[in-house]
N, C-alpha and C. Protein backbone atom coordinates (compact mmCIF):
# COMPACT_ATOMS: atom_id res chain seq x y z
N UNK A 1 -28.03 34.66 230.70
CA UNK A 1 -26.87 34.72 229.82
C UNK A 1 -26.07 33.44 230.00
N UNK A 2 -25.75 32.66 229.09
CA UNK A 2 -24.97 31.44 229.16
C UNK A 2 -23.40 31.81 228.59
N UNK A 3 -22.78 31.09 229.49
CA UNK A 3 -21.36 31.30 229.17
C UNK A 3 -20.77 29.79 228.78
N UNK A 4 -19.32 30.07 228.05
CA UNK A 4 -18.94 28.75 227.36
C UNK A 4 -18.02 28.38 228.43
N UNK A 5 -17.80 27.20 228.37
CA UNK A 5 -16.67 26.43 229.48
C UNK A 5 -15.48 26.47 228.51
N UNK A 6 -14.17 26.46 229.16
CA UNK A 6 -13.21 26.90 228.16
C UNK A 6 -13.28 25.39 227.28
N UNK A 7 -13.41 24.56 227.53
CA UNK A 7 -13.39 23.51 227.12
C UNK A 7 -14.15 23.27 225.63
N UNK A 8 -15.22 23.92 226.06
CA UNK A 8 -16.25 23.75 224.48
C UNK A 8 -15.54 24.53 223.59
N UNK A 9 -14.57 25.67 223.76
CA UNK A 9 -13.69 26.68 223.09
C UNK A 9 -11.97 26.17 222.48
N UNK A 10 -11.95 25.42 222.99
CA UNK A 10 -10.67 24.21 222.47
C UNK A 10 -10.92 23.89 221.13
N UNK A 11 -10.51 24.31 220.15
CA UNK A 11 -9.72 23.34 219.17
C UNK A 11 -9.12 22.31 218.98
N UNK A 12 -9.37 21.30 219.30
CA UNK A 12 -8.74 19.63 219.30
C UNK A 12 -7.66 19.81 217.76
N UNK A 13 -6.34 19.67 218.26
CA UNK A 13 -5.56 19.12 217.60
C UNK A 13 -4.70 17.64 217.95
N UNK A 14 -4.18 16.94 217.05
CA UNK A 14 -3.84 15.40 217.75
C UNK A 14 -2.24 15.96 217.97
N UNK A 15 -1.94 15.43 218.96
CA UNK A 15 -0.01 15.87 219.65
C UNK A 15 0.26 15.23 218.75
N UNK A 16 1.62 15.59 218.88
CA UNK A 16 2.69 15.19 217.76
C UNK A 16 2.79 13.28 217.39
N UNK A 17 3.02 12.86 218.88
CA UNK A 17 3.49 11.73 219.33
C UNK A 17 2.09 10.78 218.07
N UNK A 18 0.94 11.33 218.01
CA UNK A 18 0.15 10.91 217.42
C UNK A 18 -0.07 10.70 215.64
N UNK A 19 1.06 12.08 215.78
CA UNK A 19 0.57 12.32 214.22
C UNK A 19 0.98 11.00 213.33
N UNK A 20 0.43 10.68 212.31
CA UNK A 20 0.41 9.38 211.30
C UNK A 20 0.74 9.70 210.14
N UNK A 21 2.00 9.28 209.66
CA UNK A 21 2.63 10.03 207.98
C UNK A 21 1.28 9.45 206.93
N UNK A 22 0.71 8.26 207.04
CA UNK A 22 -0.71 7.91 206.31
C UNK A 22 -1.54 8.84 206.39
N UNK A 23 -1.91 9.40 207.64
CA UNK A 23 -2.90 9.90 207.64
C UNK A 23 -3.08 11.39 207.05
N UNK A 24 -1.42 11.83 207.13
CA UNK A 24 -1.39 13.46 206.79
C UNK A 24 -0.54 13.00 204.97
N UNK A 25 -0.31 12.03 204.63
CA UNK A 25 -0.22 11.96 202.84
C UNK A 25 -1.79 11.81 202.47
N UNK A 26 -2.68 10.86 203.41
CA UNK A 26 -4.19 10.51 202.69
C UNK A 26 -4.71 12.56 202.53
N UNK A 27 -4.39 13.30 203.53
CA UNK A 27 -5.12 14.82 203.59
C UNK A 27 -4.55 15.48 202.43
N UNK A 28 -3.53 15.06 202.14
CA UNK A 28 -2.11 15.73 201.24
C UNK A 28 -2.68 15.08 199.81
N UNK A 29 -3.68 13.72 199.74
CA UNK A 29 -3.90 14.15 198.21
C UNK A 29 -4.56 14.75 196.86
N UNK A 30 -5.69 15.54 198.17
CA UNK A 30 -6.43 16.46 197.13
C UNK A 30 -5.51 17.79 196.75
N UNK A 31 -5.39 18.39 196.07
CA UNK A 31 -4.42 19.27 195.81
C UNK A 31 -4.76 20.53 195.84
N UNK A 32 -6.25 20.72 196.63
CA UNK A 32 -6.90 21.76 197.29
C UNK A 32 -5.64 21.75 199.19
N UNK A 33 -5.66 21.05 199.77
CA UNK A 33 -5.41 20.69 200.55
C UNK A 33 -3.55 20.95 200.52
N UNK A 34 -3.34 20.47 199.38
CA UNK A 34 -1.66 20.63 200.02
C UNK A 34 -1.51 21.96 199.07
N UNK A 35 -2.35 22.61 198.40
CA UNK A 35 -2.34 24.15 197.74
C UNK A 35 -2.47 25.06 199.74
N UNK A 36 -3.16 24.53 200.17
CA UNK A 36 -3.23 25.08 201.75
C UNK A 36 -1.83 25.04 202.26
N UNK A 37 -1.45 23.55 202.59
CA UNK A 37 0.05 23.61 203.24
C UNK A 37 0.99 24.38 202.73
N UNK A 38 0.91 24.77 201.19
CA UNK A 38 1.92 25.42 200.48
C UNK A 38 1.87 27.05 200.76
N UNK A 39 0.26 27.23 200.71
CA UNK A 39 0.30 28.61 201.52
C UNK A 39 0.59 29.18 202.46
N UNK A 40 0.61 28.27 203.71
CA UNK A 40 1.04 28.44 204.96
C UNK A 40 2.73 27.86 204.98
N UNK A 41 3.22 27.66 204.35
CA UNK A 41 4.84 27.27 204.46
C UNK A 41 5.51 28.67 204.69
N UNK A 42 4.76 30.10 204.49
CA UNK A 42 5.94 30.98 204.58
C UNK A 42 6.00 31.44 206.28
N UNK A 43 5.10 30.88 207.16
CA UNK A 43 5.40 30.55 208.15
C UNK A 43 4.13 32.25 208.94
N UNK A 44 3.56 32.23 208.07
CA UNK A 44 2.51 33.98 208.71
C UNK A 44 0.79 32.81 208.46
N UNK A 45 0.16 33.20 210.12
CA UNK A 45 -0.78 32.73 210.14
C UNK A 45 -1.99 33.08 209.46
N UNK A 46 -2.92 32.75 208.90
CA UNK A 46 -3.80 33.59 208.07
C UNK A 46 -5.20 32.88 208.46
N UNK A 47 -6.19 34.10 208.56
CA UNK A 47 -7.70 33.80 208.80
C UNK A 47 -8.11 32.46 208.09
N UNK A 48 -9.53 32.01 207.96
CA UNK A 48 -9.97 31.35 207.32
C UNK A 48 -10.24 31.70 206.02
N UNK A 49 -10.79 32.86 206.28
CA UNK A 49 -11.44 33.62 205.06
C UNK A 49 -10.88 34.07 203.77
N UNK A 50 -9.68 34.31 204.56
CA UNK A 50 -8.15 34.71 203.47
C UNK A 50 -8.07 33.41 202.93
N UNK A 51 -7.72 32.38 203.59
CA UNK A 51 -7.42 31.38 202.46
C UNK A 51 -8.08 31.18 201.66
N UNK A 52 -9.52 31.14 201.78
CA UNK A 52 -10.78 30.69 200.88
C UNK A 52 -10.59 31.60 199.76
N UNK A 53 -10.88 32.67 200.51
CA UNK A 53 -10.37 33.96 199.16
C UNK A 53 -9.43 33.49 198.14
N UNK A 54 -8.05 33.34 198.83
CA UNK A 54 -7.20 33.01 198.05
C UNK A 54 -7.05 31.93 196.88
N UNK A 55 -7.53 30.72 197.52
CA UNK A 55 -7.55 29.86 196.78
C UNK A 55 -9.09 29.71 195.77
N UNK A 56 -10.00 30.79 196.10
CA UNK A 56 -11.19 31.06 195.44
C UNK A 56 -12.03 29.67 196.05
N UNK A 57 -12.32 29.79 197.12
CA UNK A 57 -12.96 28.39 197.55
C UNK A 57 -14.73 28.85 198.34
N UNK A 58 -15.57 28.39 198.07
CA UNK A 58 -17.05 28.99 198.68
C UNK A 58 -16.37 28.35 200.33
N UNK A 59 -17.42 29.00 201.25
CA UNK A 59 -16.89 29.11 202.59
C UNK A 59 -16.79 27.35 203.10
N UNK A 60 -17.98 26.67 203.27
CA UNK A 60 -18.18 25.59 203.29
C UNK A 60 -17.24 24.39 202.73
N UNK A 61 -16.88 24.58 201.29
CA UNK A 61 -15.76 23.80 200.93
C UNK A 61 -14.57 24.01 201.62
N UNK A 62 -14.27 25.06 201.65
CA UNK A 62 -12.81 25.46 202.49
C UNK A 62 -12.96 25.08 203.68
N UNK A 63 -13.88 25.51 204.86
CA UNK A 63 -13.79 24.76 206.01
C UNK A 63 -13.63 23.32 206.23
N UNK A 64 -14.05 22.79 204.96
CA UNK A 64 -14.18 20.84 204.98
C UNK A 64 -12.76 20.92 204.74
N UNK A 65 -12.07 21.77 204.17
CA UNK A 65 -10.63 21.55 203.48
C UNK A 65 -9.67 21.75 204.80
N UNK A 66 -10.00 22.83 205.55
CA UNK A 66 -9.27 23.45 206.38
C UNK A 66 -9.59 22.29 207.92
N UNK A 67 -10.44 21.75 207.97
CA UNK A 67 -11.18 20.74 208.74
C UNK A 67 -10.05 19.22 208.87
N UNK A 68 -10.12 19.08 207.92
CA UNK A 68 -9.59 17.99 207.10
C UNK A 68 -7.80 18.04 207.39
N UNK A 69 -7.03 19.21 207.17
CA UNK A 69 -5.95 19.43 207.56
C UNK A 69 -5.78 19.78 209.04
N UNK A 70 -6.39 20.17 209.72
CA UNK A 70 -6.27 20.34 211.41
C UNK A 70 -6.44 19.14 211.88
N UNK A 71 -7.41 17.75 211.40
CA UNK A 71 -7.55 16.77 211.74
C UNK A 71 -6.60 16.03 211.84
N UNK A 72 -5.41 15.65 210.51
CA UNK A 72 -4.45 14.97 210.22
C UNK A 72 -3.08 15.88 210.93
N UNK A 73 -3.55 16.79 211.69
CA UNK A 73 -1.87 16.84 212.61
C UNK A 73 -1.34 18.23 211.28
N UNK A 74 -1.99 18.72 210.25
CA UNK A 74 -1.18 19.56 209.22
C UNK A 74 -0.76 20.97 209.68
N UNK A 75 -2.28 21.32 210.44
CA UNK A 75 -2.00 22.84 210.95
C UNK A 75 -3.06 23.13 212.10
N UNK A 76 -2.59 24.49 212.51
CA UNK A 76 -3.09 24.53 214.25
C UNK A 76 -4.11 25.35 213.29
N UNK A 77 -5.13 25.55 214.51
CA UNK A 77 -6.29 26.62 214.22
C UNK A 77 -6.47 27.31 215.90
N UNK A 78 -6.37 28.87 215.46
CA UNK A 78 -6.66 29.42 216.76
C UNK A 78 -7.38 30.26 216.39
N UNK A 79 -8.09 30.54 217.34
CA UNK A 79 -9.68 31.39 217.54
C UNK A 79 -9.48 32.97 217.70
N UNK A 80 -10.01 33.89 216.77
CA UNK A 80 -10.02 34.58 216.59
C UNK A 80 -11.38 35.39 216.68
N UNK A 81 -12.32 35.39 217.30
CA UNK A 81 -13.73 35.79 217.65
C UNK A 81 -14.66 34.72 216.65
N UNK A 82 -15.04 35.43 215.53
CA UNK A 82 -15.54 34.08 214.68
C UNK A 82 -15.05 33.60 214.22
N UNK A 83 -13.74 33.98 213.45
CA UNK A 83 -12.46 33.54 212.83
C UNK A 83 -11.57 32.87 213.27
N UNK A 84 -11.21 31.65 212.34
CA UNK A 84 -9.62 31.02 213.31
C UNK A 84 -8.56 31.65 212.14
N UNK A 85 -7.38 31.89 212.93
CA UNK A 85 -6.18 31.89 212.47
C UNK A 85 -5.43 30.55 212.36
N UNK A 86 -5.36 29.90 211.21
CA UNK A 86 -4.51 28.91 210.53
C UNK A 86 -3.27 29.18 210.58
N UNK A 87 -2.55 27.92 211.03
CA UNK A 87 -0.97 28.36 210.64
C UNK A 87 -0.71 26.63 210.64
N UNK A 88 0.57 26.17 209.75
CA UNK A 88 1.40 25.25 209.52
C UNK A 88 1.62 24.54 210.60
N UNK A 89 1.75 23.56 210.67
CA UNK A 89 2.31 22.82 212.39
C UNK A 89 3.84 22.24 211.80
N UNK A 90 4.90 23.64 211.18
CA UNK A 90 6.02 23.64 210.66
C UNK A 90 7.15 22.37 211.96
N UNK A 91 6.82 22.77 212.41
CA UNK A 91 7.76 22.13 213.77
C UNK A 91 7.13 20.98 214.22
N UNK A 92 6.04 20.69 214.43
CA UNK A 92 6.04 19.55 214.80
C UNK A 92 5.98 18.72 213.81
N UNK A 93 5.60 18.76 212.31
CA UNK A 93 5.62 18.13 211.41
C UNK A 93 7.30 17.69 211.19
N UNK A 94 8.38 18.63 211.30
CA UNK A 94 9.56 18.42 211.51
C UNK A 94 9.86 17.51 211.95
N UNK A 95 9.69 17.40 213.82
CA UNK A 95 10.02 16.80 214.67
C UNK A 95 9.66 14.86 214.50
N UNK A 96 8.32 15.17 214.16
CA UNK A 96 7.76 13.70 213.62
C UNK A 96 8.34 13.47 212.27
N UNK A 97 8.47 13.95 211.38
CA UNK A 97 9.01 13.62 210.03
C UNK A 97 9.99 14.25 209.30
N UNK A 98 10.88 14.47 210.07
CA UNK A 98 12.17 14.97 209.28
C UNK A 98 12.25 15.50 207.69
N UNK A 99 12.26 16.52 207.22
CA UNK A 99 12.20 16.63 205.87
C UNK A 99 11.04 16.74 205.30
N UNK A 100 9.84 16.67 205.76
CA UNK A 100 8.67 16.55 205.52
C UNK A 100 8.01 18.03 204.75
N UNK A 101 8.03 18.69 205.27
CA UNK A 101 7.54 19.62 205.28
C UNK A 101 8.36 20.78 203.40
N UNK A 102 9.58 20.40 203.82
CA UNK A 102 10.32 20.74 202.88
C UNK A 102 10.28 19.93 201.68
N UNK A 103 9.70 18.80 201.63
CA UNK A 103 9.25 17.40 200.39
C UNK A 103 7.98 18.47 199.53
N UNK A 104 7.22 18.50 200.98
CA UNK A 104 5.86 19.01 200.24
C UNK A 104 5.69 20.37 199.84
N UNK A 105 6.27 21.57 200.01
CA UNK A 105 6.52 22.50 199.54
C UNK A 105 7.43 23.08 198.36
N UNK A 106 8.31 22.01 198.65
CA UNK A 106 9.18 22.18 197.07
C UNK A 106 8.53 22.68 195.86
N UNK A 107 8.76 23.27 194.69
CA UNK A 107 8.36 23.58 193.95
C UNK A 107 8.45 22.25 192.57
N UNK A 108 7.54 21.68 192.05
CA UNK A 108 7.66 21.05 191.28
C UNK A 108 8.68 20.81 190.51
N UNK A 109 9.39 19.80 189.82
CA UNK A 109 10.57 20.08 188.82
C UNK A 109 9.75 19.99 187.27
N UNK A 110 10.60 20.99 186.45
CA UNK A 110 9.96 21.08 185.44
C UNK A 110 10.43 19.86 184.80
N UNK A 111 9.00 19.29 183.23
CA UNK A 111 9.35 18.33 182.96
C UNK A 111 9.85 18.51 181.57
């Protein structure tokens, strides 16, 4: 029976001190991607699966999507047996970018 080292079980997210406003606007411009951040702004963590659902996404695309935002500092992912629970990185996105978070969730102005 082989067991995992906690290490291989880590989720790599980049600390705050790291995060790059380039790097999390370049994740922010498919609009699959900030349709994610907008889902997670009400601050309740949600499976993988739920989002995909939600946003009607096949599993594979959504993980590249959900991949893609954990990379750039957007949101944490925690492990849930096979499932991660997604949630916003509301606060540290704060802390590094003041106002940030509240820019990108706004609701469009009508034109």
């Amino acid at each position: 029976m082989t067991t995992r080292t906690p290490s291989l079980e880590k989720i790599p997210h980049p600390d705050v001190a790291a995060l790059d406003l380039a790097t999390i606007m370049r994740a922010l411009g498919d609009p699959v991607r900030l349709e994610i951040v907008r889902l997670l702004a009400d601050g309740q963590a949600r499976l993988c699966g739920e989002i995909y659902a939600t946003l009607g996404l096949p599993n594979s695309t959504g993980s590249y999507h959900l991949r893609t935002t954990r990379e750039a500092g957007l949101t944490r992912h925690r492990p849930a047996g096979p499932q991660r629970y997604v949630s916003l990185r509301r606060e540290d996105l704060e802390e590094r970018f003041p106002g940030l978070v509240d820019v990108l969730t706004r609701e469009p102005a009508a034109r």
